[in-house]
Protein backbone atom coordinates (compact mmCIF):
# COMPACT_ATOMS: atom_id res chain seq x y z
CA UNK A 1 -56.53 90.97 81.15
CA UNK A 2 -53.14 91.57 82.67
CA UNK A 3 -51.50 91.63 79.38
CA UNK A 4 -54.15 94.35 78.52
CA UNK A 5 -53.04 96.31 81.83
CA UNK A 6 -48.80 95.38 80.91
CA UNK A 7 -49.66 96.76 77.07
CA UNK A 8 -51.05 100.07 78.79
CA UNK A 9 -48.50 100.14 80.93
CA UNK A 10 -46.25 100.25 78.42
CA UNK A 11 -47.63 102.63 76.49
CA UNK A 12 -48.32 104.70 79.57
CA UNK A 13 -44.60 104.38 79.97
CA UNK A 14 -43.79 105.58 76.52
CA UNK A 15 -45.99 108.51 76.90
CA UNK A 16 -43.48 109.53 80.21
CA UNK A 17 -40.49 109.21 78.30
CA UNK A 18 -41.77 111.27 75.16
CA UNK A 19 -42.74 114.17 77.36
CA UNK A 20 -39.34 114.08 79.01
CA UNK A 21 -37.86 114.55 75.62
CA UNK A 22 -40.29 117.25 74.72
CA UNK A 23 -39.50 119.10 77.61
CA UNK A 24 -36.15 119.02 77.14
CA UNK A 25 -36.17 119.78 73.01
CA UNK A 26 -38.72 122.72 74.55
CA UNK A 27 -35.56 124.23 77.16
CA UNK A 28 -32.38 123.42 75.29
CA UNK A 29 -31.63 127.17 75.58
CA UNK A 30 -32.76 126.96 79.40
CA UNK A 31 -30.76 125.30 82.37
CA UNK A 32 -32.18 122.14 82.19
CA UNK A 33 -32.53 120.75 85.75
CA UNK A 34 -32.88 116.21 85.79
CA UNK A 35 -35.78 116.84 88.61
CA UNK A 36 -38.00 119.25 86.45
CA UNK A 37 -37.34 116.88 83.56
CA UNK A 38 -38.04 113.61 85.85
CA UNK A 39 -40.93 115.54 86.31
CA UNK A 40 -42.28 115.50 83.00
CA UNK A 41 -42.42 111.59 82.77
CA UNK A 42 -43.81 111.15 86.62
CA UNK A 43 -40.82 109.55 87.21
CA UNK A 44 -38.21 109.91 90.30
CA UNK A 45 -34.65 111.77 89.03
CA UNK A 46 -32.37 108.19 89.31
CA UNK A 47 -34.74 106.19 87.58
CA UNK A 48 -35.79 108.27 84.66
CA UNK A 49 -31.83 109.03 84.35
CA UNK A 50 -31.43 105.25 84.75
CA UNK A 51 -33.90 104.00 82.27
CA UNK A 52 -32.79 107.06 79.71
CA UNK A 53 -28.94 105.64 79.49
CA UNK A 54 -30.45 102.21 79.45
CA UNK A 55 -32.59 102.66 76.58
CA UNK A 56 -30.49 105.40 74.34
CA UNK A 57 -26.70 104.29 75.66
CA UNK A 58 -26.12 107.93 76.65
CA UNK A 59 -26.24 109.93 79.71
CA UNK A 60 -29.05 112.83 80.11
CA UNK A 61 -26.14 115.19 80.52
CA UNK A 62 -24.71 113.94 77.60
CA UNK A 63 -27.45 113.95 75.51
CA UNK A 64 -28.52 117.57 76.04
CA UNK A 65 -25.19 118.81 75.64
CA UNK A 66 -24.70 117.37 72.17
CA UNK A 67 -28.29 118.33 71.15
CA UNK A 68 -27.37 122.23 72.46
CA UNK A 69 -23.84 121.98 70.74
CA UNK A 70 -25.82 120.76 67.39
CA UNK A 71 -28.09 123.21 67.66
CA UNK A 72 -25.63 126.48 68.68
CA UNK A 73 -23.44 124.92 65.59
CA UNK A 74 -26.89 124.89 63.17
CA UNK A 75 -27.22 129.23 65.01
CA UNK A 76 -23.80 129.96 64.07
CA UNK A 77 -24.27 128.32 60.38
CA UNK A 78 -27.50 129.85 59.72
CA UNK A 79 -27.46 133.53 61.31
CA UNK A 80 -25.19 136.74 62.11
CA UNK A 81 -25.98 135.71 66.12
CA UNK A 82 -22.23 136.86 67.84
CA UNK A 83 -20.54 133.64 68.86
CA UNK A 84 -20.55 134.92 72.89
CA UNK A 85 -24.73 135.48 72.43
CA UNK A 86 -24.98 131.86 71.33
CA UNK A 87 -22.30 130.74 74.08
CA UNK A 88 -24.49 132.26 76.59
CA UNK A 89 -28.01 131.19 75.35
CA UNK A 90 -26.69 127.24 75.38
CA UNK A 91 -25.14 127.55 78.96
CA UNK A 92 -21.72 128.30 78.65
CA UNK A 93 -20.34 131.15 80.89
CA UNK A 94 -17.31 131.95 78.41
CA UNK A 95 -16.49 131.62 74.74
CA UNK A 96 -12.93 129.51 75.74
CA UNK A 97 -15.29 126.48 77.71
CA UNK A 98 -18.14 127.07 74.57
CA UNK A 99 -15.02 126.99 71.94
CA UNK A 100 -13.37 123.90 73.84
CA UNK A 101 -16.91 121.89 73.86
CA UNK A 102 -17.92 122.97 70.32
CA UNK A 103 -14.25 122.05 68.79
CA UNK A 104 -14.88 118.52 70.95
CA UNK A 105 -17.80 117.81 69.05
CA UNK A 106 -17.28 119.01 66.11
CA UNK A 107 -13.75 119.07 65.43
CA UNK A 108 -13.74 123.14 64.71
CA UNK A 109 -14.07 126.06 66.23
CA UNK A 110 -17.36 128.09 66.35
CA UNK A 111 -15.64 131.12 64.17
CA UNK A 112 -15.40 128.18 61.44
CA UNK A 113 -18.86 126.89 61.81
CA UNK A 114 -19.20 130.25 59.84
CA UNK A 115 -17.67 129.11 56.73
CA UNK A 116 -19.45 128.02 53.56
CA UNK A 117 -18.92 124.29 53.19
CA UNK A 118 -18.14 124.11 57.09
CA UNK A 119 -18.45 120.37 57.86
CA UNK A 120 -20.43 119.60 61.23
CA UNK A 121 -21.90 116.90 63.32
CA UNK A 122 -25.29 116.72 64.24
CA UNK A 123 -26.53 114.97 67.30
CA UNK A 124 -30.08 113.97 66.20
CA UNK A 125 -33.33 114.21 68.30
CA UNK A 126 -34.08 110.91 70.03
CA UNK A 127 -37.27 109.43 69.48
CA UNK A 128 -39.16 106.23 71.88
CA UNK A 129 -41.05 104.11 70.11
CA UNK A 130 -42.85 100.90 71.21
CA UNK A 131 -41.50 97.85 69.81
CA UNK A 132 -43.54 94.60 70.36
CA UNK A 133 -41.23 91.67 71.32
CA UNK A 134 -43.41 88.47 71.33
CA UNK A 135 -44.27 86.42 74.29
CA UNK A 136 -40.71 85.92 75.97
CA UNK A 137 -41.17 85.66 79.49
CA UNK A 138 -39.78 86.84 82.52
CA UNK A 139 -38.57 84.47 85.32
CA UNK A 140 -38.11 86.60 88.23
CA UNK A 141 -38.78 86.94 92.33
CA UNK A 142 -40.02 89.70 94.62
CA UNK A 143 -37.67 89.82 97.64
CA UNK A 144 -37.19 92.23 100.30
CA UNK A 145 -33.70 91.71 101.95
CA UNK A 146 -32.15 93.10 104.85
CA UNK A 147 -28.52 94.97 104.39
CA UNK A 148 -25.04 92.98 103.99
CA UNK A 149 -21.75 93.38 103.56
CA UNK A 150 -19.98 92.39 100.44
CA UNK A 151 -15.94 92.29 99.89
CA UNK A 152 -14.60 93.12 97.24
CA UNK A 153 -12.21 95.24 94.64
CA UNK A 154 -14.06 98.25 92.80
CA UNK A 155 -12.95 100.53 90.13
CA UNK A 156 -14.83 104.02 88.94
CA UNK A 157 -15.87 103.82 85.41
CA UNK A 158 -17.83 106.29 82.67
CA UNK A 159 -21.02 105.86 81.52
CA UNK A 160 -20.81 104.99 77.64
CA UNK A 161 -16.93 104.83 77.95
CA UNK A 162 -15.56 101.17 76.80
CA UNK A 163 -12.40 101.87 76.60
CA UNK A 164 -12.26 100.57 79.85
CA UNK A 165 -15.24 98.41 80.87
CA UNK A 166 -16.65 95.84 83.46
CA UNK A 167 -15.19 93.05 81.49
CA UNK A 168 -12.43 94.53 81.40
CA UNK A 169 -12.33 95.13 85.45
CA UNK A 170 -13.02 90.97 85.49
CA UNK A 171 -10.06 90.09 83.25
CA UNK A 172 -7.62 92.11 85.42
CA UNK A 173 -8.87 90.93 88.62
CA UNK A 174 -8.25 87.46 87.26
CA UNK A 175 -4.72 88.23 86.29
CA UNK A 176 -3.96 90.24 89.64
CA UNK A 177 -5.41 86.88 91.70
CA UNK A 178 -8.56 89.09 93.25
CA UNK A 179 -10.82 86.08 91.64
CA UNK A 180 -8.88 83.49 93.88
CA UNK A 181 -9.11 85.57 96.57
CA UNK A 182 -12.83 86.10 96.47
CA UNK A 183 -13.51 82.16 95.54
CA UNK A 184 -11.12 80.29 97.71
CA UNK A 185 -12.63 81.28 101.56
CA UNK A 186 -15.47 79.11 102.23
CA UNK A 187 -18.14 78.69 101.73
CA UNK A 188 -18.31 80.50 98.36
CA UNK A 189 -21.57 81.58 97.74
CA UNK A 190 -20.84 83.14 94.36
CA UNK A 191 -19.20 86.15 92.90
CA UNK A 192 -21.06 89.52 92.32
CA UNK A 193 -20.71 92.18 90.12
CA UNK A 194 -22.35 95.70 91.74
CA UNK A 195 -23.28 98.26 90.09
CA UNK A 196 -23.26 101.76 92.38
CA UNK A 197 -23.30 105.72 93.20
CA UNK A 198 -24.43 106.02 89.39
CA UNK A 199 -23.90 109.60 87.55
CA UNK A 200 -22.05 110.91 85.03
CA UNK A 201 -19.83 107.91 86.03
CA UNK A 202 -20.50 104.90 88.45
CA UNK A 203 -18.22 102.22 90.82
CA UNK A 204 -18.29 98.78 89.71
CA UNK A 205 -17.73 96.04 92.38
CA UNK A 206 -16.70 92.72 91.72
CA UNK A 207 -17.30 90.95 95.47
CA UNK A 208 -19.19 88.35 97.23
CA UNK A 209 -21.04 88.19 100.68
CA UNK A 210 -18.86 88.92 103.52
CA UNK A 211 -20.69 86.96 105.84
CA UNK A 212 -18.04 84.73 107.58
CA UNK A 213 -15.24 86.13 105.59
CA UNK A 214 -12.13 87.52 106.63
CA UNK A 215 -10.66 91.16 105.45
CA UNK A 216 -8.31 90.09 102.99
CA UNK A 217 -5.55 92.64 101.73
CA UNK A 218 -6.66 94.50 98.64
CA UNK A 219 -10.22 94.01 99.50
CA UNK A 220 -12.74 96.28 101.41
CA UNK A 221 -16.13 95.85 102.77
CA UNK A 222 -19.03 97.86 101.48
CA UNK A 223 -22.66 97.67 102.99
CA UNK A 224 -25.56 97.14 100.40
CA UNK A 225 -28.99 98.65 102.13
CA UNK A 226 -32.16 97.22 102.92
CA UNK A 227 -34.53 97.38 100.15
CA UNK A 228 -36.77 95.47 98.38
CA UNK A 229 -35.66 93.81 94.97
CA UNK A 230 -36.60 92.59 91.73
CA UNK A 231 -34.59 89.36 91.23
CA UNK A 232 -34.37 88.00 87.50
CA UNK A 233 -32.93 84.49 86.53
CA UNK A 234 -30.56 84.56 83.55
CA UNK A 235 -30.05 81.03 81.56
CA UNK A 236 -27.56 80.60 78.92
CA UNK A 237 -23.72 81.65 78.39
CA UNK A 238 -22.17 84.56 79.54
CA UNK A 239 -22.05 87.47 79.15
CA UNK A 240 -24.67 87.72 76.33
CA UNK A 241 -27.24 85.73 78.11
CA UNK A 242 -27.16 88.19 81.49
CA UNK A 243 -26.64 91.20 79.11
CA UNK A 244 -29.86 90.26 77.04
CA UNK A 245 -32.24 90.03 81.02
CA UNK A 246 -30.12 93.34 81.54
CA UNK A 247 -31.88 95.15 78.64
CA UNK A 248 -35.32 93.47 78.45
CA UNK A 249 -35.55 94.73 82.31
CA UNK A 250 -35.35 98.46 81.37
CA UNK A 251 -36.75 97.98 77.44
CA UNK A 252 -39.75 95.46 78.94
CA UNK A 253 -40.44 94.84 82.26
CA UNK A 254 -40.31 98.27 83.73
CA UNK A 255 -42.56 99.92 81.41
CA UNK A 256 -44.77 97.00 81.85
CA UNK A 257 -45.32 97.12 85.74
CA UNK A 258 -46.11 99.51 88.40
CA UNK A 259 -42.05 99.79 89.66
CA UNK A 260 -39.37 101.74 89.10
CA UNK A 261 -35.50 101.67 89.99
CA UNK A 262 -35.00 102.65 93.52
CA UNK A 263 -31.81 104.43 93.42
CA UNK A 264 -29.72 101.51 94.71
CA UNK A 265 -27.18 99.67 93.68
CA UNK A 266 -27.82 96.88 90.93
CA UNK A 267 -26.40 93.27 91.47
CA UNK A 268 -25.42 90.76 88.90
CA UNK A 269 -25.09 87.43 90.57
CA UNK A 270 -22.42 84.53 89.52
CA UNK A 271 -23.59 81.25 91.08
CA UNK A 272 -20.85 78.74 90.69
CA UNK A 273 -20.62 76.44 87.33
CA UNK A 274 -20.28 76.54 84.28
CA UNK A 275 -20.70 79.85 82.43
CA UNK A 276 -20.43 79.15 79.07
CA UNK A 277 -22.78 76.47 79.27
CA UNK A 278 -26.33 77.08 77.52
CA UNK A 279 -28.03 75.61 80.74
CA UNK A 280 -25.88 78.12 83.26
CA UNK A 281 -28.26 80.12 86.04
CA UNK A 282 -27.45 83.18 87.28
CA UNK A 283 -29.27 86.20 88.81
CA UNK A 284 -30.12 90.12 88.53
CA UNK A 285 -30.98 92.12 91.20
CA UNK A 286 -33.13 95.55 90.63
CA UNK A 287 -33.73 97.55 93.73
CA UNK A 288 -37.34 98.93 93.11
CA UNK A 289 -40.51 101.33 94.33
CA UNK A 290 -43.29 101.45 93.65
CA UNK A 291 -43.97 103.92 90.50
CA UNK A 292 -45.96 107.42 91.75
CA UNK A 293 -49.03 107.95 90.33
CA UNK A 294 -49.46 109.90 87.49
């Protein structure tokens, strides 16, 4: 029976997401607003924006502006439309910002979009489709936690962008001695990695519990809120074993269950031992709602 309820669930969930992306296909020559297309999968703004880079790899903002720069190129290639009339119709208030994002993507200007034999890029329609995945289970708590304090370093970083990533914050705050900093006042719960403020870009925190700890130079303290969390146990090596809970979370177990993503920020927990070892335990916290009712 409560695999029954998860499946619908699921598909329930799919549904949400499909009619998100129909909405937005339906607008692409409107403003297109995250709440009124939250809206169209029942879903609050930061978690359908949340689950959407999760599941595709791109932002919302991203994605619609490729999918309106594919389809003003596919205008321009196809019709006698003036290149300020299709500027305007996909959002842009001048041709310079509509030439500057069109040459971005496509690597020429809109005039040459014109030209038989013109090569362009097109950004296809996304698609959701439900993929069944066995009988792999979940270990995970229900917690609700009052706020800390965590110390730490944190850097901003862009959605998508891996030129410069999380593991790459964690090798330079090993060679810059932030690491030894965070592990050597006792006790030493464990290192974090946080996950916060998340838009077009987000701040990444690698810290630990300040509880007891000093202010060391370099550092600073942030406070994480109250809120109730979804806390996942990760076994195996890192990072591929905590990266693999990391995307069965958004691709399984939210679809499957009456929560979604709160808004807050999301913890990645590194208890001490050894982490390339096939038995080593770490955690991932989730701050989560209950889901509205569709």
């Amino acid at each position: 029976m409560k695999r029954d309820q998860a499946g619908a669930r699921e598909l329930d969930g799919l549904e949400r997401m499909r009619n998100a992306l129909e909405f937005m296909e339906r607008n692409m020559d409107q403003p297109l607003d995250v709440e009124e297309i939250a809206k169209a999968a029942y879903s609050s703004p930061f978690h359908f924006q949340r689950m959407f880079h999760m599941l595709t790899g791109v932002t919302v903002a991203e994605y619609t502006r490729k999918r309106k720069l594919t389809l003003a190129a596919n205008e321009l290639a196809t019709s006698s439309a003036k290149v300020i009339d299709v500027a305007l119709k996909y959002g842009y208030e001048s041709p310079e910002a509509f030439s500057k994002a069109f040459r971005k993507l496509h690597g020429i200007t809109p005039s040459q979009a014109r030209h038989p034999g013109a090569f362009l890029k097109a950004f296809p329609r996304i698609s959701f489709q439900l993929v069944l995945t066995g009988d792999q289970e979940f270990i995970y708590r229900i917690e609700d936690k009052p706020a800390f304090e965590v110390l730490g370093k944190s850097v901003k970083l862009i959605c998508g962008d891996e030129s410069y990533s999380r593991q790459s914050f964690w090798s330079d705050c090993e060679r810059d001695g932030t690491l030894r900093k965070l592990v050597a006042a006792e006790p030493y719960p464990g290192l974090m990695g946080i996950t916060m403020d998340v838009r077009e870009d987000f701040t990444y925190m690698i810290a630990r519990e300040a509880a007891g700890t000093a202010l060391m130079e370099g550092l600073t303290l942030r406070t994480i809120p109250a809120c109730t969390w979804a806390i996942f146990t990760s076994v195996g090596p890192l990072p591929e074993a905590i990266q693999s809970v990391i995307r069965r979370i958004f691709q399984e177990w939210f679809p499957a269950t009456g929560y979604e993503h709160s808004g807050g920020p999301e913890i990645e927990v590194y208890l001490p031992g050894d982490s390339k070892a096939e038995d080593y335990t770490c955690e991932v916290w989730i701050p989560i709602v209950k889901q509205a009712e569709s």
